[in-house]
PDB file of N, CA and C in Angstrom:
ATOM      1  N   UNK A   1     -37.581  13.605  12.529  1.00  0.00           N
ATOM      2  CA  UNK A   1     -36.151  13.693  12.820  1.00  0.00           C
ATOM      3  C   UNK A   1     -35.529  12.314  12.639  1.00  0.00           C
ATOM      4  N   UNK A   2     -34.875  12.200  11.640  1.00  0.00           N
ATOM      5  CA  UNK A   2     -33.556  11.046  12.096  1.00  0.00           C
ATOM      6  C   UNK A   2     -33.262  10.111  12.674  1.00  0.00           C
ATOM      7  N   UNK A   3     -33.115   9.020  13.292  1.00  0.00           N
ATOM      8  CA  UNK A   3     -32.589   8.356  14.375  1.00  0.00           C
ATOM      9  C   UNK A   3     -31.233   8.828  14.241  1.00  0.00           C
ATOM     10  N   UNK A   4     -30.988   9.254  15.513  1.00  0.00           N
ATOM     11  CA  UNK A   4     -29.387   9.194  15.677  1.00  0.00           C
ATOM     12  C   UNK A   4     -28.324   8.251  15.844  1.00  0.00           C
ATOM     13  N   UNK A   5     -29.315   7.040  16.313  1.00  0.00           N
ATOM     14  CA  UNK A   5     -28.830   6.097  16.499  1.00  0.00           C
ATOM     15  C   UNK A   5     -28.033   5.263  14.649  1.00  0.00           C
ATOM     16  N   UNK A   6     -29.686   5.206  14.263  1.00  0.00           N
ATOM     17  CA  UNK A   6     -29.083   4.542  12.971  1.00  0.00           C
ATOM     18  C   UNK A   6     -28.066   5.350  12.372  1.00  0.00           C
ATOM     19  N   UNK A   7     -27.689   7.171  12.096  1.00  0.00           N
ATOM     20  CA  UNK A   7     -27.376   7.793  11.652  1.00  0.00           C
ATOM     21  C   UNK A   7     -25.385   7.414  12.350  1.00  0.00           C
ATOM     22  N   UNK A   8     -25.373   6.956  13.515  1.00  0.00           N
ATOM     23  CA  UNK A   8     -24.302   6.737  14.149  1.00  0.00           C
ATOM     24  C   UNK A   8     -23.671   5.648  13.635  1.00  0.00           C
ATOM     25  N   UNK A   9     -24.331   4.560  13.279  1.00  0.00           N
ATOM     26  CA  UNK A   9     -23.980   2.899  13.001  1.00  0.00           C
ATOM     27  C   UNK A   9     -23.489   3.346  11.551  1.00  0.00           C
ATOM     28  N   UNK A  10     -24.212   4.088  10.955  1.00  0.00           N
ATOM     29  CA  UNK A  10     -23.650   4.321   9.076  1.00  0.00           C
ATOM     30  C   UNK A  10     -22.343   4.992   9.078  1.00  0.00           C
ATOM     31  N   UNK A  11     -22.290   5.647  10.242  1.00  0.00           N
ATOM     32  CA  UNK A  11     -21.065   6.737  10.149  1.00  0.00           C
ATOM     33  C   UNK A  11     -19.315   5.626  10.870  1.00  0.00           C
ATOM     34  N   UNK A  12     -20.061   4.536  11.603  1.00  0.00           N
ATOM     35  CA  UNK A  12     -19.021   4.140  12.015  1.00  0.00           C
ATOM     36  C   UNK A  12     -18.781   2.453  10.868  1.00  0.00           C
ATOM     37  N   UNK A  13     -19.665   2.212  10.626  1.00  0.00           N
ATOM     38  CA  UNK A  13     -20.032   1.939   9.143  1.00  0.00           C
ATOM     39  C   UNK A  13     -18.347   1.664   8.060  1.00  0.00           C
ATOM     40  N   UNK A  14     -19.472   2.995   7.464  1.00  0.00           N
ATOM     41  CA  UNK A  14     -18.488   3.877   6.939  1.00  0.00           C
ATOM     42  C   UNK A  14     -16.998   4.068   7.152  1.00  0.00           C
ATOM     43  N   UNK A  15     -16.912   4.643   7.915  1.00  0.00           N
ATOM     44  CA  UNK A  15     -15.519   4.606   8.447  1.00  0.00           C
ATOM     45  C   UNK A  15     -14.465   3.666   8.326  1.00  0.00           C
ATOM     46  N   UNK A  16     -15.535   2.344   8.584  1.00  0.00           N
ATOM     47  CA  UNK A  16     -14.411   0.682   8.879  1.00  0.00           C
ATOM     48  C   UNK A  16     -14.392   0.143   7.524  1.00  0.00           C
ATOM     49  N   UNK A  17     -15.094   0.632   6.609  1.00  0.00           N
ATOM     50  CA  UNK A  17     -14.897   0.321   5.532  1.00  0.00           C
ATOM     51  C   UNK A  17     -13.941   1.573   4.268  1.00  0.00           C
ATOM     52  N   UNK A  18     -14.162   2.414   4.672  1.00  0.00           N
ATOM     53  CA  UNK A  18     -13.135   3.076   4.026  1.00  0.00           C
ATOM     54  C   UNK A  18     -11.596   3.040   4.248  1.00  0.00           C
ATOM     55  N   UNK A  19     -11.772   2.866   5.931  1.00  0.00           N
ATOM     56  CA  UNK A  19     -10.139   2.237   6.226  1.00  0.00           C
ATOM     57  C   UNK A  19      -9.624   1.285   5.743  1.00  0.00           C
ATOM     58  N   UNK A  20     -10.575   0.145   5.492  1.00  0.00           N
ATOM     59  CA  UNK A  20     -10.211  -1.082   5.017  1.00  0.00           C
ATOM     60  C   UNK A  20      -9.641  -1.315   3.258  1.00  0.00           C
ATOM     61  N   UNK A  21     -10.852   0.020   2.721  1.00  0.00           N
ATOM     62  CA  UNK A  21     -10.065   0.129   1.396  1.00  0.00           C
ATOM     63  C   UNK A  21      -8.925   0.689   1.048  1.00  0.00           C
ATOM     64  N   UNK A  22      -8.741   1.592   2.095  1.00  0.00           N
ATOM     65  CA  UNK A  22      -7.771   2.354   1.884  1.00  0.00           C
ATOM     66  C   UNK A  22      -6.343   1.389   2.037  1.00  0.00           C
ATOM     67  N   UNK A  23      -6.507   0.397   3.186  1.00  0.00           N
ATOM     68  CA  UNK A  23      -5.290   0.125   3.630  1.00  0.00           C
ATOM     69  C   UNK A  23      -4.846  -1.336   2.220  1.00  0.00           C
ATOM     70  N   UNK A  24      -5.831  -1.468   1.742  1.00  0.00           N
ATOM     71  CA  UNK A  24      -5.803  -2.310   0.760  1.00  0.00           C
ATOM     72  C   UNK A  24      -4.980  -1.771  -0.619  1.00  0.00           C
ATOM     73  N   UNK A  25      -4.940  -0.323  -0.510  1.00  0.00           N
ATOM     74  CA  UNK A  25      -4.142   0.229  -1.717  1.00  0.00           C
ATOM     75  C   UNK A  25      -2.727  -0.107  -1.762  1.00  0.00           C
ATOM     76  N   UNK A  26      -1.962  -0.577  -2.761  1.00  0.00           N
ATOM     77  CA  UNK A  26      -0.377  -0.292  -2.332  1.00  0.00           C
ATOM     78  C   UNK A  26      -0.073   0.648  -2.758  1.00  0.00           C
ATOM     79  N   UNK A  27       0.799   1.276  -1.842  1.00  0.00           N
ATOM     80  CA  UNK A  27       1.566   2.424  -1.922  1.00  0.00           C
ATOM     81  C   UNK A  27       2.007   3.210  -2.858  1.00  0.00           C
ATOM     82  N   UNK A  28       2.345   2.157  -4.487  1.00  0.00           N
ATOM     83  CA  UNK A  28       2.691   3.050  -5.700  1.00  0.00           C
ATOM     84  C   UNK A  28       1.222   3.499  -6.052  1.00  0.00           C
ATOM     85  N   UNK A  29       0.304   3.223  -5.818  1.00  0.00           N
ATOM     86  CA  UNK A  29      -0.967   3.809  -6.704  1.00  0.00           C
ATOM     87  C   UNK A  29      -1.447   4.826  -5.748  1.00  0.00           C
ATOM     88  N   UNK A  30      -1.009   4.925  -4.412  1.00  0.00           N
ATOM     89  CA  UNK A  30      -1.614   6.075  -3.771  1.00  0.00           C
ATOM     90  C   UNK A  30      -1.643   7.717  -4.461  1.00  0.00           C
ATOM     91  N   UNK A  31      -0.423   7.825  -4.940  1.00  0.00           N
ATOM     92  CA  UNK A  31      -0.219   8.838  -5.662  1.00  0.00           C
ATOM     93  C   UNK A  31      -1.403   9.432  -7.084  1.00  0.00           C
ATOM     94  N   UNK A  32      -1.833   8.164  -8.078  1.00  0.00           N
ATOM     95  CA  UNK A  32      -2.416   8.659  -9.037  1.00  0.00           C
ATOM     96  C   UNK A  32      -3.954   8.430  -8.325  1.00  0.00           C
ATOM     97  N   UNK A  33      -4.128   8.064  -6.940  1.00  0.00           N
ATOM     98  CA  UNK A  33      -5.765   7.982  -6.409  1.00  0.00           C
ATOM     99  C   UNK A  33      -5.760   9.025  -5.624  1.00  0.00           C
ATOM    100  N   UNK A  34      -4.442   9.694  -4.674  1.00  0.00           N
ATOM    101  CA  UNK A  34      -5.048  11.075  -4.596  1.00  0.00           C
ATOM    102  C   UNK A  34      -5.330  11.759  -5.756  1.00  0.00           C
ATOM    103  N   UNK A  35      -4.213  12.222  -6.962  1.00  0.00           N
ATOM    104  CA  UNK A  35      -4.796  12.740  -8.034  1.00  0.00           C
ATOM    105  C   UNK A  35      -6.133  13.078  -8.350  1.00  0.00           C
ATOM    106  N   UNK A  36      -6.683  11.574  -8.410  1.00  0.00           N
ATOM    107  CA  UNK A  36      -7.893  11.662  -8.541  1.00  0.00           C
ATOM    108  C   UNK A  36      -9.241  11.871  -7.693  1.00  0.00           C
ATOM    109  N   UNK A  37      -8.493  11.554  -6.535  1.00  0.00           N
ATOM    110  CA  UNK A  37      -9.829  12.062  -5.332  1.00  0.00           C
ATOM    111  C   UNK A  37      -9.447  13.861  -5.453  1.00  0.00           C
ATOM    112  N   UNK A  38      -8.510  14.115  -5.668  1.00  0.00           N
ATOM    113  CA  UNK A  38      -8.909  15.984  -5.940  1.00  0.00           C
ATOM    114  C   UNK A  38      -9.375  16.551  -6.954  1.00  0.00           C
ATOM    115  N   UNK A  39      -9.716  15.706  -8.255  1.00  0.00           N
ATOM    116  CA  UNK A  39     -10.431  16.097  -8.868  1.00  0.00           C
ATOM    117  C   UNK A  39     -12.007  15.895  -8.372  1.00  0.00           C
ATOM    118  N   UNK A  40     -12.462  15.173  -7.993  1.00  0.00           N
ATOM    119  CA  UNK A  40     -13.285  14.636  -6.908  1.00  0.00           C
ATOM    120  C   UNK A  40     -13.740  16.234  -6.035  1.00  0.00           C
ATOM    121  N   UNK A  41     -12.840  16.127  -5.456  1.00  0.00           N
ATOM    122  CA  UNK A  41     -12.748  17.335  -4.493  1.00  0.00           C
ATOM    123  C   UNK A  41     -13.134  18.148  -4.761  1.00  0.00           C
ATOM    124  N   UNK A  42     -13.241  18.513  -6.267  1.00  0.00           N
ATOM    125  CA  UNK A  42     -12.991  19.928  -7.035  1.00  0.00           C
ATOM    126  C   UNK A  42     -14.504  19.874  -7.464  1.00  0.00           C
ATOM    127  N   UNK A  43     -15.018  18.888  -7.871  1.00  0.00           N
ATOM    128  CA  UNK A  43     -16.581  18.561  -7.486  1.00  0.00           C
ATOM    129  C   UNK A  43     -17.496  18.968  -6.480  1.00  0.00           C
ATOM    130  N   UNK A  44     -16.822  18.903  -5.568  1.00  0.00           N
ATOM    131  CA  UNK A  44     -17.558  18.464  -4.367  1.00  0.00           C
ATOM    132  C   UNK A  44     -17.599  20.577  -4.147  1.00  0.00           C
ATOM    133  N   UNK A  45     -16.470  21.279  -4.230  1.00  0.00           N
ATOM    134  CA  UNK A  45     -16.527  22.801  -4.425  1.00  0.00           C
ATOM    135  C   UNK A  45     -17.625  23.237  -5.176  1.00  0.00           C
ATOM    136  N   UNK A  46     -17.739  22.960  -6.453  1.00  0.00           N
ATOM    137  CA  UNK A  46     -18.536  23.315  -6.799  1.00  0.00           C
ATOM    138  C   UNK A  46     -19.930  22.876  -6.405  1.00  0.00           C
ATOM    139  N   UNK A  47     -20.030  22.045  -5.937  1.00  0.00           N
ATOM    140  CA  UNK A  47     -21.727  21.615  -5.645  1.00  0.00           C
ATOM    141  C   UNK A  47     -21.967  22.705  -4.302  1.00  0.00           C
ATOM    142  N   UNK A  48     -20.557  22.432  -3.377  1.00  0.00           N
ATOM    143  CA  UNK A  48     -20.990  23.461  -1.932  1.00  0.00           C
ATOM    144  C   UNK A  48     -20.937  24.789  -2.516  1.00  0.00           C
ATOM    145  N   UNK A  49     -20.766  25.568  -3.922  1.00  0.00           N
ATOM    146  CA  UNK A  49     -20.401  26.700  -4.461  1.00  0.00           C
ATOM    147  C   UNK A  49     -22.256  27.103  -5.036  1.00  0.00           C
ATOM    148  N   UNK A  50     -22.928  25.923  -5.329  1.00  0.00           N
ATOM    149  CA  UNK A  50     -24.221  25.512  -6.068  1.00  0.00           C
ATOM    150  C   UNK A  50     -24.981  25.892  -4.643  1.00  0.00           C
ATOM    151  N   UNK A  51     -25.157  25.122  -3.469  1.00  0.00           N
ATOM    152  CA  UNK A  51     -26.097  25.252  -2.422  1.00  0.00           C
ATOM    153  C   UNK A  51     -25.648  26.214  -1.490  1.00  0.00           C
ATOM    154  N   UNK A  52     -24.230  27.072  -2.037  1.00  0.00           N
ATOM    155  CA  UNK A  52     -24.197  28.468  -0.840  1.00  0.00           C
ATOM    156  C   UNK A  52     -25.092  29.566  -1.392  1.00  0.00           C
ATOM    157  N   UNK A  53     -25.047  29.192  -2.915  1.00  0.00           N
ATOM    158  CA  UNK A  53     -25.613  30.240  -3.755  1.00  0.00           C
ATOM    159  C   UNK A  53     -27.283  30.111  -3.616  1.00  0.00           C
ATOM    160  N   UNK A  54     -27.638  29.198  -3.142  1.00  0.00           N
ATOM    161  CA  UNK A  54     -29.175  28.529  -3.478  1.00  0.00           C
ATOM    162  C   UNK A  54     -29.739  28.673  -2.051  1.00  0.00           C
ATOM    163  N   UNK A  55     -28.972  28.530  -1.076  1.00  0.00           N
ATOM    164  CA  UNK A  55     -29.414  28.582   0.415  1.00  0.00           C
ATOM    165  C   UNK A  55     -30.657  29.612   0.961  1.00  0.00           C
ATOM    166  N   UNK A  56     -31.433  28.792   1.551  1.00  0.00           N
ATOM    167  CA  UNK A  56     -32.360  29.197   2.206  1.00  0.00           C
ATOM    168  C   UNK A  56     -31.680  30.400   3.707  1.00  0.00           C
ATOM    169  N   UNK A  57     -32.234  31.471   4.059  1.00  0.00           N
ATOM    170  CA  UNK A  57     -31.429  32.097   4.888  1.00  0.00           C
ATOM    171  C   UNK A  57     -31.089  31.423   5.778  1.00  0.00           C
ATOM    172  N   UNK A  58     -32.042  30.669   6.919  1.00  0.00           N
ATOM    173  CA  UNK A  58     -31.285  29.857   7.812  1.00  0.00           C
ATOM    174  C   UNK A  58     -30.189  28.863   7.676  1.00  0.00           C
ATOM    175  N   UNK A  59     -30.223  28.342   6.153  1.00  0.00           N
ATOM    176  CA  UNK A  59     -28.838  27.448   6.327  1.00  0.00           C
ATOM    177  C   UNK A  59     -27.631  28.260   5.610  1.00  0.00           C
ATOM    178  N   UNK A  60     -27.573  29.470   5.462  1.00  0.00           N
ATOM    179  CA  UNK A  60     -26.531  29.899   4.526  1.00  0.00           C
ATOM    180  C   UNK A  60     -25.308  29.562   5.570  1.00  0.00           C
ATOM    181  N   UNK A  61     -25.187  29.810   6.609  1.00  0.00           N
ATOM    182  CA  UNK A  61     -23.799  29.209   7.640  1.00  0.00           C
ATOM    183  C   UNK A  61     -23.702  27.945   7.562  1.00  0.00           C
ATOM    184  N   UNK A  62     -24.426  27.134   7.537  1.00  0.00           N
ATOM    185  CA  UNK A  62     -23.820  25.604   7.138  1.00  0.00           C
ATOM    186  C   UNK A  62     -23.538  25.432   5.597  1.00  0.00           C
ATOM    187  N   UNK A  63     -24.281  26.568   4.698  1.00  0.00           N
ATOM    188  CA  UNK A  63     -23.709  26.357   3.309  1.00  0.00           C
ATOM    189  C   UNK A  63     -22.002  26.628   3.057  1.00  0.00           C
ATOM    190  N   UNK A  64     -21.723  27.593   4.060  1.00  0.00           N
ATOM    191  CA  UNK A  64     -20.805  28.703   3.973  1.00  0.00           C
ATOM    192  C   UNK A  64     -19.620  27.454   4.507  1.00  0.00           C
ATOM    193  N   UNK A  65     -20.181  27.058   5.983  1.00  0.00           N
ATOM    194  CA  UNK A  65     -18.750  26.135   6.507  1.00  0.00           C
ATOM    195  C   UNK A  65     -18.689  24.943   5.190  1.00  0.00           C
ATOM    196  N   UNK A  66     -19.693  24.076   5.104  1.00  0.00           N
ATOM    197  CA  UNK A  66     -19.310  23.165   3.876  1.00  0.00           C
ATOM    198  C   UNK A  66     -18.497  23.788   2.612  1.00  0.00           C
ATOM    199  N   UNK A  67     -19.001  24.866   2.205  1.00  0.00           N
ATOM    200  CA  UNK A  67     -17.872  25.265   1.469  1.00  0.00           C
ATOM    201  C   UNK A  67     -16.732  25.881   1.796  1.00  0.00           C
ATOM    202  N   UNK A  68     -16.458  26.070   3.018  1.00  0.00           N
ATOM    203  CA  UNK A  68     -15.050  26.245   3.731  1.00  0.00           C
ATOM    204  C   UNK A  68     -14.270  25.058   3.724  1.00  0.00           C
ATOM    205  N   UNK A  69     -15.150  23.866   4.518  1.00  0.00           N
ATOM    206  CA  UNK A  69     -14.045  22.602   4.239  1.00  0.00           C
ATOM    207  C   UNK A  69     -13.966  22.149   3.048  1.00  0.00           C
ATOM    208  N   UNK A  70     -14.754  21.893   2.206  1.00  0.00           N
ATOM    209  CA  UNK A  70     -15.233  21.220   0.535  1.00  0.00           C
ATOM    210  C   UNK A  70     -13.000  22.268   0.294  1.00  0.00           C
ATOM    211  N   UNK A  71     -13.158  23.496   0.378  1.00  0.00           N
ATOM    212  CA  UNK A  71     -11.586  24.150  -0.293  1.00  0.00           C
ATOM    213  C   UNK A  71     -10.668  23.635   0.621  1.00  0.00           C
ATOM    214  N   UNK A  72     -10.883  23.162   1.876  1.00  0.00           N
ATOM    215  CA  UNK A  72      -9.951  22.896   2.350  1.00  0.00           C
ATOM    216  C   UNK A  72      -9.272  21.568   2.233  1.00  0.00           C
ATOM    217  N   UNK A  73     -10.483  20.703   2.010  1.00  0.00           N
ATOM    218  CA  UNK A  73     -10.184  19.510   1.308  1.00  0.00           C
ATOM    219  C   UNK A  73      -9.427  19.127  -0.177  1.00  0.00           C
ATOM    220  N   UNK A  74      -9.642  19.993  -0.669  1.00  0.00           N
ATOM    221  CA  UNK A  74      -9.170  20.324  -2.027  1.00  0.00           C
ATOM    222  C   UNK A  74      -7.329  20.834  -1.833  1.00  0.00           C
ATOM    223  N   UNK A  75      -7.419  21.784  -0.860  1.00  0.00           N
ATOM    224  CA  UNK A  75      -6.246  22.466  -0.583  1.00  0.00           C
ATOM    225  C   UNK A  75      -4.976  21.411  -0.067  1.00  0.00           C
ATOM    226  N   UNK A  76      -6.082  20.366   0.913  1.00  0.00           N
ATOM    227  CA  UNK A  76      -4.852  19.715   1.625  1.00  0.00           C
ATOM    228  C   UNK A  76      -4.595  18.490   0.416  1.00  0.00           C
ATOM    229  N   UNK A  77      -5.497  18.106  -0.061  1.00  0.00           N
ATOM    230  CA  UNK A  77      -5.596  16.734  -1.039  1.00  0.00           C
ATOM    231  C   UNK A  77      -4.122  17.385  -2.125  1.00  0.00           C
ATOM    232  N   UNK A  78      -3.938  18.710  -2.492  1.00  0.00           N
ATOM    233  CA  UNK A  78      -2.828  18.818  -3.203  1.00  0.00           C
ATOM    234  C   UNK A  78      -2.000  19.001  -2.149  1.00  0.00           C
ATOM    235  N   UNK A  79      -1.674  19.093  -1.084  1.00  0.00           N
ATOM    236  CA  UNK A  79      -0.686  19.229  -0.478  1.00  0.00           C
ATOM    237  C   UNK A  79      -0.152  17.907  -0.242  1.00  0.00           C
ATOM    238  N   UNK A  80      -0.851  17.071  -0.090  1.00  0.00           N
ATOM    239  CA  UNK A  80      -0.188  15.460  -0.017  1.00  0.00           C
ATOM    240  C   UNK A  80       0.157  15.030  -0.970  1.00  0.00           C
ATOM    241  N   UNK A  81      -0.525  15.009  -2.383  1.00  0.00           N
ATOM    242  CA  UNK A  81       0.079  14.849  -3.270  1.00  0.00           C
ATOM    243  C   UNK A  81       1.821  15.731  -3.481  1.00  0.00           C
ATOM    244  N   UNK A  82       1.634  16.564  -3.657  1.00  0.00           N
ATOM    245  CA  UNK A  82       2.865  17.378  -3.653  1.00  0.00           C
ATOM    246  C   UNK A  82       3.902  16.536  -2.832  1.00  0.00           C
ATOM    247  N   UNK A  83       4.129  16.156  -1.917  1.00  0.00           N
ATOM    248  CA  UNK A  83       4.715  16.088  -0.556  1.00  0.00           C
ATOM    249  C   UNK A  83       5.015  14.033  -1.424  1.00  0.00           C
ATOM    250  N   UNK A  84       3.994  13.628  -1.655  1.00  0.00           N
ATOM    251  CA  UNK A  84       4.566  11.825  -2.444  1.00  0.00           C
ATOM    252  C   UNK A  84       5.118  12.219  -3.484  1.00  0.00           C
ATOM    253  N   UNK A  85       4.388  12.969  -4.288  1.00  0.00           N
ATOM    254  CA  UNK A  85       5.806  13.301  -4.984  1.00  0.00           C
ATOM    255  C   UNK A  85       6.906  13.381  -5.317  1.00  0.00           C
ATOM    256  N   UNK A  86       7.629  14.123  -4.369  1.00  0.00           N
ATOM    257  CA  UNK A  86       8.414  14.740  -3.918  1.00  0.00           C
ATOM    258  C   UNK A  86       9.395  13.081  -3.395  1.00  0.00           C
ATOM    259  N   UNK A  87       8.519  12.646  -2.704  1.00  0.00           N
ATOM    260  CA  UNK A  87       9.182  11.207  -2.301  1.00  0.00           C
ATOM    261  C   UNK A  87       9.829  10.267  -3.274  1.00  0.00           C
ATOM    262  N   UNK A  88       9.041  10.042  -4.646  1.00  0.00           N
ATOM    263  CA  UNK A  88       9.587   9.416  -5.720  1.00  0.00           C
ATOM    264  C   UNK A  88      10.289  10.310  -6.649  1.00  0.00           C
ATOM    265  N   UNK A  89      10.768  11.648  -6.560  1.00  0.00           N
ATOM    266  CA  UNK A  89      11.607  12.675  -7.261  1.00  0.00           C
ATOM    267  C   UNK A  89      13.115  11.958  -7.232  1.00  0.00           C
ATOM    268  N   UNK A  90      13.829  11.409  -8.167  1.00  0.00           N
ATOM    269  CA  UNK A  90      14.911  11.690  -7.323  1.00  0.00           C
ATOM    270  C   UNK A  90      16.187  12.392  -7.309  1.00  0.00           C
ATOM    271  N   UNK A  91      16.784  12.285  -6.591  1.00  0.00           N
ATOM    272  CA  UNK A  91      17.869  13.606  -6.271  1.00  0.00           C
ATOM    273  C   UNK A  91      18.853  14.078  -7.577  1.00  0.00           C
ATOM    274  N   UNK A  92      19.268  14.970  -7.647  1.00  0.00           N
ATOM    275  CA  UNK A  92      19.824  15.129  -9.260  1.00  0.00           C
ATOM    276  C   UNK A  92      21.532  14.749  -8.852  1.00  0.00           C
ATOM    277  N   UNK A  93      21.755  14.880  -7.844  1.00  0.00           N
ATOM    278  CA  UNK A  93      23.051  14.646  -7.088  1.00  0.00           C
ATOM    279  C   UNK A  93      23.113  12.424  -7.033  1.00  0.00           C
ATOM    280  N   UNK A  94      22.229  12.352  -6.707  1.00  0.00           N
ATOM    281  CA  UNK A  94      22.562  10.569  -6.918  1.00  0.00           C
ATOM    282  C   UNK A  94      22.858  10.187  -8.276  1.00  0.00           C
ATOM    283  N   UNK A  95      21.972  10.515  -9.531  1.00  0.00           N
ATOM    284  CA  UNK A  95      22.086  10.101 -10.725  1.00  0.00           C
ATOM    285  C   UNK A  95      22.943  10.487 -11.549  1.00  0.00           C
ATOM    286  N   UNK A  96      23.905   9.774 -12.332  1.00  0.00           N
ATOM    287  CA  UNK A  96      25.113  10.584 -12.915  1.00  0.00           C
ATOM    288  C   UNK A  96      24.269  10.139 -14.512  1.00  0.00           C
ATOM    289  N   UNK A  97      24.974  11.530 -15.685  1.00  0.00           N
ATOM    290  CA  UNK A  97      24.454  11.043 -16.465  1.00  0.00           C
ATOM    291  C   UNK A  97      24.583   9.427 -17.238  1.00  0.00           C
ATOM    292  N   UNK A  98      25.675   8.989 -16.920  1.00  0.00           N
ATOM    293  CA  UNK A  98      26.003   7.642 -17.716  1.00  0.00           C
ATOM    294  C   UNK A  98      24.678   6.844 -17.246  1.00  0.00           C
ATOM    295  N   UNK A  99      24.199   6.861 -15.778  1.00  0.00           N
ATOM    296  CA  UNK A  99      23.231   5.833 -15.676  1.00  0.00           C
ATOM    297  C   UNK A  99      21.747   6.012 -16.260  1.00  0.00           C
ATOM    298  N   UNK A 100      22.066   6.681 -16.708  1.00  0.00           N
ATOM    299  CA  UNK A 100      20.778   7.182 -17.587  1.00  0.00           C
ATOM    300  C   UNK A 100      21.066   6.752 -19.300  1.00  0.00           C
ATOM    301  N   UNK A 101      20.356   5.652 -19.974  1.00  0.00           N
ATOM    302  CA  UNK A 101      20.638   5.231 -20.971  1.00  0.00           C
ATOM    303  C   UNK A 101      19.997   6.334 -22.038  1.00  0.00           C
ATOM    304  N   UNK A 102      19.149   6.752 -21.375  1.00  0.00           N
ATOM    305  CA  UNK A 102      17.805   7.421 -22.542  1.00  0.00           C
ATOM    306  C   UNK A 102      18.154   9.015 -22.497  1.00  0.00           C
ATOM    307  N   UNK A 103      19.037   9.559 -22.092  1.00  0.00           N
ATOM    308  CA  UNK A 103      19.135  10.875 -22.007  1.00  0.00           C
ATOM    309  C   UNK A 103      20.188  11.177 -23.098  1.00  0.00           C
TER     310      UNK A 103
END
């Protein structure tokens, strides 16, 4: 079995370092790195789509929840995107055509 201990230190680890990259992003590139962490995502479905199908009987419920969150991750990763989006859209009511040279 594991140490739980060491298994705890990687996870908090982990954590302080992903925050740290994260907070290191600026803000205009967040948009094309979710993009790409849901393609990511869309990976990660299919592999939990690979070991629900492959599962030994006792783990088919942990195959089953991993591939419950693996879509849900996927699901919400476009929902944030959608939503920044939406933030740099801008309004069709502010822009008149004159300020638009290229149209």
């Amino acid at each position: 079995m594991p140490n739980i201990f060491a298994m705890l230190i990687i996870l908090v680890v982990a954590a302080l370092l992903g925050y740290r990259a994260i907070s290191a992003v600026p803000s205009l590139l967040h948009t094309p790195l979710m993009s790409g962490m849901n393609a990511l995502s869309g990976i990660t479905v299919v592999g939990a789509v690979a070991v629900f199908v492959t599962a030994p009987e006792g783990a088919s419920g942990w195959a089953a929840a991993a591939l419950v969150l693996a879509m849900i991750n996927v699901a919400g990763g476009f929902w944030v995107t959608e939503r920044m989006l939406r933030m740099f859209k801008a309004k069709s009511s502010d822009i008149t055509e004159e300020e638009v040279p290229w149209q």
